[in-house]
Protein backbone atom coordinates (compact mmCIF):
# COMPACT_ATOMS: atom_id res chain seq x y z
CA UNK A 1 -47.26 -3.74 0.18
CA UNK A 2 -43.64 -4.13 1.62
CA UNK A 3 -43.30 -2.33 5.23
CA UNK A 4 -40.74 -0.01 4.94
CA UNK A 5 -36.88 -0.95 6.03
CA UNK A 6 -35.11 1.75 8.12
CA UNK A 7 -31.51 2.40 6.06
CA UNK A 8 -28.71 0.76 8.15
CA UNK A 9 -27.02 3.55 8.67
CA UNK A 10 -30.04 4.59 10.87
CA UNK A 11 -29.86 2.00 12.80
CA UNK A 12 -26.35 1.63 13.20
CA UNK A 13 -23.24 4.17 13.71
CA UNK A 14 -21.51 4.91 10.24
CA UNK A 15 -18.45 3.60 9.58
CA UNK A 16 -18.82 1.19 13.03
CA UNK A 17 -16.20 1.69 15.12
CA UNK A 18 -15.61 -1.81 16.36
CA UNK A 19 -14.61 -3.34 13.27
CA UNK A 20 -13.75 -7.25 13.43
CA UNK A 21 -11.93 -7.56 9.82
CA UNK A 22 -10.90 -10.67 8.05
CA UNK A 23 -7.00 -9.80 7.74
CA UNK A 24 -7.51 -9.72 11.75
CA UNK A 25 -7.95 -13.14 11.23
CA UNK A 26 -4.52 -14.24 10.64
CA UNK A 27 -2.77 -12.49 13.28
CA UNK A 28 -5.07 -14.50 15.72
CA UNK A 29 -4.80 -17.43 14.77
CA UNK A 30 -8.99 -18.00 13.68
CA UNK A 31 -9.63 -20.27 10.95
CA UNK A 32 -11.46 -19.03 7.88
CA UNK A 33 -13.36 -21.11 5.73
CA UNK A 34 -12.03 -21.03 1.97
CA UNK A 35 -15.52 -19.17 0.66
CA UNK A 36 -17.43 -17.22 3.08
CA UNK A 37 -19.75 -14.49 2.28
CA UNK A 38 -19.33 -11.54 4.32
CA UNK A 39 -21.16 -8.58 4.84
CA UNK A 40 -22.62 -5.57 6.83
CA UNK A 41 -26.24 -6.33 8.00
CA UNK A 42 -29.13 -6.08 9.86
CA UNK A 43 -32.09 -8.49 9.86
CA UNK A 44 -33.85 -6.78 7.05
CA UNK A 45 -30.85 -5.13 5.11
CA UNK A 46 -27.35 -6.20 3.59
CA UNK A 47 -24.77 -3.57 2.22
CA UNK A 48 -23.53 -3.78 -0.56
CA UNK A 49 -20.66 -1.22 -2.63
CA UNK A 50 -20.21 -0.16 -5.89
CA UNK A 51 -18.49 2.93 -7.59
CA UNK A 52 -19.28 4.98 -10.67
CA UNK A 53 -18.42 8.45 -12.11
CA UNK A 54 -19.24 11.16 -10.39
CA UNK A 55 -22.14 12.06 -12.92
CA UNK A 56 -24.10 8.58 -12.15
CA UNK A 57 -22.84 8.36 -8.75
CA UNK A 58 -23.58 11.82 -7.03
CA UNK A 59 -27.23 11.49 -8.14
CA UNK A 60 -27.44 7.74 -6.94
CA UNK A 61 -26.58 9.30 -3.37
CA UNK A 62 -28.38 11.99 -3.72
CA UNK A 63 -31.88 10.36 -4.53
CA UNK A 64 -30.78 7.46 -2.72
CA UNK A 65 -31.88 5.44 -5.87
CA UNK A 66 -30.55 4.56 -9.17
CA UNK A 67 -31.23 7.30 -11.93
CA UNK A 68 -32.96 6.39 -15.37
CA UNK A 69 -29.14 6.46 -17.03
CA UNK A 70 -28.44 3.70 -14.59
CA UNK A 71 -29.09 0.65 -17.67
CA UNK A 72 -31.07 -2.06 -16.40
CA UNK A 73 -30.56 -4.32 -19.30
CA UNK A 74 -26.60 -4.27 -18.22
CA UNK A 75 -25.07 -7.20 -15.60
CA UNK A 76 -23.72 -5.52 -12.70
CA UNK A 77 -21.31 -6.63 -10.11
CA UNK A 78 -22.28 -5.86 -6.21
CA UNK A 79 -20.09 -6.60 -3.42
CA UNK A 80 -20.80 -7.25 0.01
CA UNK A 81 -16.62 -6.99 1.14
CA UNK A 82 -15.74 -3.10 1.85
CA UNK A 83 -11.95 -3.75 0.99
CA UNK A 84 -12.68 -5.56 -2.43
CA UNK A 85 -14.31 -2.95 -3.69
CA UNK A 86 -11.26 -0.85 -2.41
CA UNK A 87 -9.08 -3.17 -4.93
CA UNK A 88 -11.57 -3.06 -7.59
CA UNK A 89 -11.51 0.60 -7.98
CA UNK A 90 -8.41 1.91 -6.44
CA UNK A 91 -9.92 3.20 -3.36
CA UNK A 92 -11.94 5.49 -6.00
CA UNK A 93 -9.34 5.97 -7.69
CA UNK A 94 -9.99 4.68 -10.46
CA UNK A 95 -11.46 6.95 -13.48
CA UNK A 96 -14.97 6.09 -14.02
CA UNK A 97 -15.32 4.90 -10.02
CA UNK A 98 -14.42 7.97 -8.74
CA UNK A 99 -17.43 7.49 -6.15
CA UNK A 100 -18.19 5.16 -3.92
CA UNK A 101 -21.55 3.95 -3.20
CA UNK A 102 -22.78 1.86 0.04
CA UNK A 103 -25.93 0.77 -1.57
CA UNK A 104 -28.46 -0.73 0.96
CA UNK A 105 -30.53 -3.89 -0.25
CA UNK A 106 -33.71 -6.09 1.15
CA UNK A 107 -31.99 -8.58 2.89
CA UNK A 108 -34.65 -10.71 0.65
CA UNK A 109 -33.53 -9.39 -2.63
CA UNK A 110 -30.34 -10.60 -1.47
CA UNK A 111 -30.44 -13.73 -0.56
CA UNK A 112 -33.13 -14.09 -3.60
CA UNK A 113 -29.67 -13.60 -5.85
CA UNK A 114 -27.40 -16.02 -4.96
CA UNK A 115 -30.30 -18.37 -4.95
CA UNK A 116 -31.22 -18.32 -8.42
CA UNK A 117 -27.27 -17.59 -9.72
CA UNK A 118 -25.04 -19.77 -11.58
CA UNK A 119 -21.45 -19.93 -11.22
CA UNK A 120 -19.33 -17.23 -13.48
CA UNK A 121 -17.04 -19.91 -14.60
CA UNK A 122 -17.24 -23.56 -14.96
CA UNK A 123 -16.37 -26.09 -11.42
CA UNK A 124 -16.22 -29.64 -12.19
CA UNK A 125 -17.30 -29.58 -8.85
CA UNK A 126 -20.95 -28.38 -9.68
CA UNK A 127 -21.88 -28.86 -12.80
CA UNK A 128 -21.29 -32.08 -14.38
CA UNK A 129 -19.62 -31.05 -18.17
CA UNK A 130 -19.33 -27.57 -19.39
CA UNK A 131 -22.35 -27.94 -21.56
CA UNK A 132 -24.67 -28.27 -18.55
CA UNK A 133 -23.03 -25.09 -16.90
CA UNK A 134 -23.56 -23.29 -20.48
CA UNK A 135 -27.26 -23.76 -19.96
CA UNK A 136 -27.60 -22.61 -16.15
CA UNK A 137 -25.40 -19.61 -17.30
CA UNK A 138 -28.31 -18.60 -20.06
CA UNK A 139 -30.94 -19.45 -17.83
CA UNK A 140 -29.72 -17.64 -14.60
CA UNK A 141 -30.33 -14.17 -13.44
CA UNK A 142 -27.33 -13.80 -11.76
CA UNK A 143 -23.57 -15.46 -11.39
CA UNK A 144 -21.78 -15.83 -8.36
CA UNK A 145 -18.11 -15.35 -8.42
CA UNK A 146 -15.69 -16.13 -5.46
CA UNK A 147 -12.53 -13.81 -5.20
CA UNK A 148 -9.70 -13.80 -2.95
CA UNK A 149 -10.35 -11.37 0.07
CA UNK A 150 -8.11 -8.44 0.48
CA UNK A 151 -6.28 -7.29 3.76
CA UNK A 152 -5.77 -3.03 4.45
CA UNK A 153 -2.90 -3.18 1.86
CA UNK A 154 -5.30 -4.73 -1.01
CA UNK A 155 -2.78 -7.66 -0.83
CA UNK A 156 -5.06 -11.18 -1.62
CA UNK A 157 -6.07 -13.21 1.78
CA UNK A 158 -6.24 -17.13 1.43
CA UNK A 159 -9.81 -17.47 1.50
CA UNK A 160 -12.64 -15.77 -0.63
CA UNK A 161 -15.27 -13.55 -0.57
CA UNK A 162 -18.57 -13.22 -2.50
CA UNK A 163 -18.96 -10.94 -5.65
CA UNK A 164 -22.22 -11.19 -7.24
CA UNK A 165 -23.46 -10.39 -10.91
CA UNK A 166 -26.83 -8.83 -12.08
CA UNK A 167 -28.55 -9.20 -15.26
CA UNK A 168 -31.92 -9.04 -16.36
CA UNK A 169 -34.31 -9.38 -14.14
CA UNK A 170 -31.98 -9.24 -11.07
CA UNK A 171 -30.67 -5.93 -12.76
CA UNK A 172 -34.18 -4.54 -12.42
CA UNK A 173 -34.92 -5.64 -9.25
CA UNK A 174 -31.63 -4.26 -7.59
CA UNK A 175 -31.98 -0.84 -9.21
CA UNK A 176 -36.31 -0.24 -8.50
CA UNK A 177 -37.36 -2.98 -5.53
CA UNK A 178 -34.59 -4.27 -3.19
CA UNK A 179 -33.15 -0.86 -2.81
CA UNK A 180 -33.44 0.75 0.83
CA UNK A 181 -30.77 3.49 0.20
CA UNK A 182 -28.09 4.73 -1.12
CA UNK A 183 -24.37 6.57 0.87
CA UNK A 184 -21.65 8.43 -0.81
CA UNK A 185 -18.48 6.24 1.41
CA UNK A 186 -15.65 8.19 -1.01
CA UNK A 187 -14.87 10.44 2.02
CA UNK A 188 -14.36 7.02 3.91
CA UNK A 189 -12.54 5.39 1.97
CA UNK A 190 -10.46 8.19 1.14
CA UNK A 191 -9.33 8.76 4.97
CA UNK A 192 -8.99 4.77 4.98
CA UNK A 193 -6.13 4.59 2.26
CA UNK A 194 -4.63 7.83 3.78
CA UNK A 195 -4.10 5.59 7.10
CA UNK A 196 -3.40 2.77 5.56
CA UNK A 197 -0.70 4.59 3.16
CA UNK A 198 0.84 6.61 6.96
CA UNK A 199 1.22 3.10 8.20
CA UNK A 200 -1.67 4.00 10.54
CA UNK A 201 -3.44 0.29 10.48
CA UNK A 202 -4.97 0.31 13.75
CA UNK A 203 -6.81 3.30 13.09
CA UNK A 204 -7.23 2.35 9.59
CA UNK A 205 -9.11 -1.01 10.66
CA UNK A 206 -11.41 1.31 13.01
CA UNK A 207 -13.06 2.83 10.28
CA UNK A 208 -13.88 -0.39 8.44
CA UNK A 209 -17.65 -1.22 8.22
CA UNK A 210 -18.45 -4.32 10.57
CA UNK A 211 -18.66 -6.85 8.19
CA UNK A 212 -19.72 -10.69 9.77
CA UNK A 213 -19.95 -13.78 8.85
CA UNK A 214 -23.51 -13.88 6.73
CA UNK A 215 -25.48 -17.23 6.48
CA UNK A 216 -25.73 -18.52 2.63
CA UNK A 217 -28.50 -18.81 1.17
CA UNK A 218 -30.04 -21.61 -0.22
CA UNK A 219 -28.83 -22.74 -3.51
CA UNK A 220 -25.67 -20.49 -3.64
CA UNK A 221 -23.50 -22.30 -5.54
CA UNK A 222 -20.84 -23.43 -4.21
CA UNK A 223 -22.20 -23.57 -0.56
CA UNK A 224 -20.96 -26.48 -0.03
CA UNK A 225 -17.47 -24.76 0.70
CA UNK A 226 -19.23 -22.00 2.52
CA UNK A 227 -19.32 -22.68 5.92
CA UNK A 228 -22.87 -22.64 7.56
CA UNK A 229 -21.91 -22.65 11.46
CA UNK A 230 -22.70 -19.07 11.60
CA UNK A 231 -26.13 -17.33 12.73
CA UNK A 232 -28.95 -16.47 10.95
CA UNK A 233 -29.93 -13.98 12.28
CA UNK A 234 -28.43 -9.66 12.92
């Protein structure tokens, strides 16, 4: 039997305080590697966000699990970067991700993921012809997809973050074993975009969760353009 993981946000102050963010990055002067995933952890947990309706959503949070109308046999998209999901749904904005889930995973399960995914779209780079990326993308659980980062404003960064798909059996595993917990974050990112949209940036980037520099795990594709001098450990 698994021994049971402590949700992050037990172990940690919700939303950290001390938040090093990416678009800090370029007014320093720091170097980012072109693909990087990055994420809020522990050394047993990764966060990851999603948003939904209120009707799947509220319960998700509530029961800090996935309901039975949560489909299993459906790919879904997890991501470990705060202010991509922010673009993806509008700062919850958006109808049908009107709520905002920090959903907290087995750092296993995750890592598990990337390792058995394919790449959403063909590289040249990884696969030798698009017929031999055709078959990894039937046979794979999951696809990895690298997107541009976003700064407060939602405006794309110059180097990429992870988004990862879930289908099948990686679908299953998400929803009913790597799940630790579940947090409605609406509220936060709600008062985020209100600082962000009063010009309010410092204090904006405040409330950000601490998201670092996570090590890749074997087999993600594309890891060869992920850089690895990073720890491996929380």
């Amino acid at each position: 039997m698994r021994r049971p993981v402590r949700p992050l946000w037990r172990v940690i102050r919700w939303p950290a305080r001390r938040a090093v963010r990416q678009d800090a990055a370029m007014s320093t002067g720091t170097t980012e590697p072109a693909r990087r995933i990055r994420a809020l952890y522990t050394a047993e947990t990764v966060t990851v966000y999603q948003a939904y309706a209120p009707a799947l959503g509220l319960p998700a949070a509530r029961d800090g699990r996935f309901p039975a109308a949560w489909k299993r046999d459906r790919m879904t998209w997890i991501k470990p970067s705060f202010l991509w999901m922010m673009y993806r749904c509008g700062w919850g904005a958006k109808a049908d991700q009107e709520t905002v889930l920090a959903v907290e995973i087995d750092r296993a399960g995750f890592d598990w993921a990337p390792g058995n995914a394919c790449l959403s779209h063909h590289d040249p780079g990884e696969y030798p012809d698009r017929a031999a990326w055709q078959r990894e993308l039937k046979r794979s659980p999951a696809r990895v997809q690298w997107d541009p980062e976003r700064d407060l404003r939602l405006r794309p960064l110059p180097y990429r973050s992870l988004q990862l798909g879930l289908a099948g059996e990686a679908s299953r595993r998400y929803a009913d074993a790597w799940t630790v917990g579940i947090r409605d974050v609406t509220a936060l990112a709600r008062e985020v975009h209100a600082l962000v949209r009063a010009g309010e940036l410092t204090a904006a980037r405040a409330l950000l969760p601490e998201e670092r520099p996570y090590p890749a795990p074997e087999g993600t594709p594309g890891v060869s353009r992920v850089s690895s001098s990073i720890a491996t450990k929380a």
